[in-house]
C-alpha atoms as a PDB file:
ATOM      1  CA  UNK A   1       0.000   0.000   0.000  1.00  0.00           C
ATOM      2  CA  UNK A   2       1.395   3.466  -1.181  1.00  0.00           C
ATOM      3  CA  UNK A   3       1.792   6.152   1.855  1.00  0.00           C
ATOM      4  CA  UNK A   4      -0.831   8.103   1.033  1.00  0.00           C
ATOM      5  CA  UNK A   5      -3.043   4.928   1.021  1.00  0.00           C
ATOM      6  CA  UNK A   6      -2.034   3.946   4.348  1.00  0.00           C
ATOM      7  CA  UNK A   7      -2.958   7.674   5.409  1.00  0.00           C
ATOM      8  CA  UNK A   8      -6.311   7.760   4.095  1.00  0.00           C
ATOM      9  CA  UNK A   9      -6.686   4.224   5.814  1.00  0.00           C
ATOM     10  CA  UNK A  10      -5.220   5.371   8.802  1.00  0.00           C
ATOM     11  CA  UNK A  11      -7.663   8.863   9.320  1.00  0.00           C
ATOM     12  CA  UNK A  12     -10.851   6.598   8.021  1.00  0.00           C
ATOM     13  CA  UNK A  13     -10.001   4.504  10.663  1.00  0.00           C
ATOM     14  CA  UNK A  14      -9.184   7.506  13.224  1.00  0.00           C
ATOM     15  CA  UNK A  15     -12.771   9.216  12.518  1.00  0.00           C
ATOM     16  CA  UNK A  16     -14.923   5.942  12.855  1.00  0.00           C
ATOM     17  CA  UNK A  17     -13.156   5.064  16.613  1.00  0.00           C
ATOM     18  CA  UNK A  18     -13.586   8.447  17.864  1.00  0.00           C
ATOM     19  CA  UNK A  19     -17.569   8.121  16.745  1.00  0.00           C
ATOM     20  CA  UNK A  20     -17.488   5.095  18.444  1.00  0.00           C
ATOM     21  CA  UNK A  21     -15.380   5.798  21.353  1.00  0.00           C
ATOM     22  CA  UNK A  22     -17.250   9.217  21.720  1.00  0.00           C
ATOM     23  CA  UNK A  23     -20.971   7.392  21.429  1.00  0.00           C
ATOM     24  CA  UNK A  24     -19.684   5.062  24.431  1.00  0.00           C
ATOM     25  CA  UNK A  25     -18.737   7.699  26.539  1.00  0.00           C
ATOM     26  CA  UNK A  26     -21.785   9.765  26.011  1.00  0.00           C
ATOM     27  CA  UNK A  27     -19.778  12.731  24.861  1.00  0.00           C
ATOM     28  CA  UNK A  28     -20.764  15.342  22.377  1.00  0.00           C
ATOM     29  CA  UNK A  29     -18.715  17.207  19.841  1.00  0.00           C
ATOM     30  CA  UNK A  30     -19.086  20.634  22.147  1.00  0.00           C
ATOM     31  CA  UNK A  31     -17.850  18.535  25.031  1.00  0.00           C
ATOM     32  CA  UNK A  32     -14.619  16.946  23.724  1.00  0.00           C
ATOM     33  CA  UNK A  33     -13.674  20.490  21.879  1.00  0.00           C
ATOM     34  CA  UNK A  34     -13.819  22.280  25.532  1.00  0.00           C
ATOM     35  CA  UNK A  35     -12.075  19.699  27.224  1.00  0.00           C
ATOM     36  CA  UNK A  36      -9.217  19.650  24.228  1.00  0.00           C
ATOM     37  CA  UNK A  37      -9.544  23.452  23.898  1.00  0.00           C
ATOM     38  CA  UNK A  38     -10.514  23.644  20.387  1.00  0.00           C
ATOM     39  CA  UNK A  39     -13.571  24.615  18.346  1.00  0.00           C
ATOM     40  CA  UNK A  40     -16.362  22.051  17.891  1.00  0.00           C
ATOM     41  CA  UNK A  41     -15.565  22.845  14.139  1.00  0.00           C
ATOM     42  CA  UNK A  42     -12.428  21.081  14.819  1.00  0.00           C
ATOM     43  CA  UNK A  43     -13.974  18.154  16.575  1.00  0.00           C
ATOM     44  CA  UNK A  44     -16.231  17.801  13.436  1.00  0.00           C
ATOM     45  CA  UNK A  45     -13.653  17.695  10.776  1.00  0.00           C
ATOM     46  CA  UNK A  46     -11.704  15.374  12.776  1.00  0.00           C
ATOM     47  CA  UNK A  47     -15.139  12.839  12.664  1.00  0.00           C
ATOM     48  CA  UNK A  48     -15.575  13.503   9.009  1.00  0.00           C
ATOM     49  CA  UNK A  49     -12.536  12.479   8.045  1.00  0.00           C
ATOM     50  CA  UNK A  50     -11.402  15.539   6.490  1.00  0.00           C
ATOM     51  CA  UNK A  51      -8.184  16.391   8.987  1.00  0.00           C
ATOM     52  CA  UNK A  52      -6.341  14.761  11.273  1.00  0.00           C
ATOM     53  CA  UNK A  53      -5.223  15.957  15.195  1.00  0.00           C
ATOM     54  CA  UNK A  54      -1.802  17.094  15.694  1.00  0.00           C
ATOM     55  CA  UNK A  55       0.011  14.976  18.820  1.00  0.00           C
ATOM     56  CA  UNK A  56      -0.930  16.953  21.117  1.00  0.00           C
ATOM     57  CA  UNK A  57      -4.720  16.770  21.063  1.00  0.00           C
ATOM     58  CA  UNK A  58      -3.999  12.548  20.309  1.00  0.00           C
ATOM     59  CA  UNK A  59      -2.262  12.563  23.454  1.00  0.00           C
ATOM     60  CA  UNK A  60      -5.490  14.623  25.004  1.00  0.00           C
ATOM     61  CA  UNK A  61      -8.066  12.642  23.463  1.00  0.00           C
ATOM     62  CA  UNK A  62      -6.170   9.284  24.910  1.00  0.00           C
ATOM     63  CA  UNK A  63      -7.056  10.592  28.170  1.00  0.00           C
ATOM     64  CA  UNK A  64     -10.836  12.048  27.742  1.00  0.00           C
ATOM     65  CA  UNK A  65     -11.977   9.176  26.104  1.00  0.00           C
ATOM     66  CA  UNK A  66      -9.550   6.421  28.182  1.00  0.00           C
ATOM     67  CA  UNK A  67      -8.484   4.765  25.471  1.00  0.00           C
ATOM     68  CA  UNK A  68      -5.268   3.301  23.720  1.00  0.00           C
ATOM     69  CA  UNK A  69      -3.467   4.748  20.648  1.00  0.00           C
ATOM     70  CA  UNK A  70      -3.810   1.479  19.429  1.00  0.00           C
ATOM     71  CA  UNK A  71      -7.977   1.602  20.171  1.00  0.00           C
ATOM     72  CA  UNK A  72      -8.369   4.813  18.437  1.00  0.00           C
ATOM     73  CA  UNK A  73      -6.416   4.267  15.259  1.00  0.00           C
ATOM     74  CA  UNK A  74      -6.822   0.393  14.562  1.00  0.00           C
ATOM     75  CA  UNK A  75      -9.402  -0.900  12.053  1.00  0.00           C
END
């Protein structure tokens, strides 16, 4: 697979765990964006697939949502 393949595999898979890792916790768009200190617009493009979080917020999100690096990225 060519590096941009494994990128666009790699945010597809990003956006549909934080859905799901978001719908398990109960936690809206508005909720995660204060608690990251970003805009909900951020939040939104992040579920839609159409950017990806810097390290920082991953390392953030890791801790709002409890999860594993390994639980939000993997397919």
């Amino acid at each position: 697979m060519s590096k941009k393949g494994e990128f666009v595999e790699y945010l597809s898979n990003f956006s549909k765990n934080l859905k799901i890792l978001m719908n398990e916790r109960n936690l809206k768009q508005v909720q995660v964006a204060e608690a990251l200190g970003c805009n909900k617009g951020t939040v939104s493009k992040w579920l839609n697939g159409k950017i990806e979080p810097g390290l920082v917020y991953i390392a953030k999100l890791l801790k709002i949502l409890d999860c594993t690096f390994e639980e939000l990225i993997s397919d």
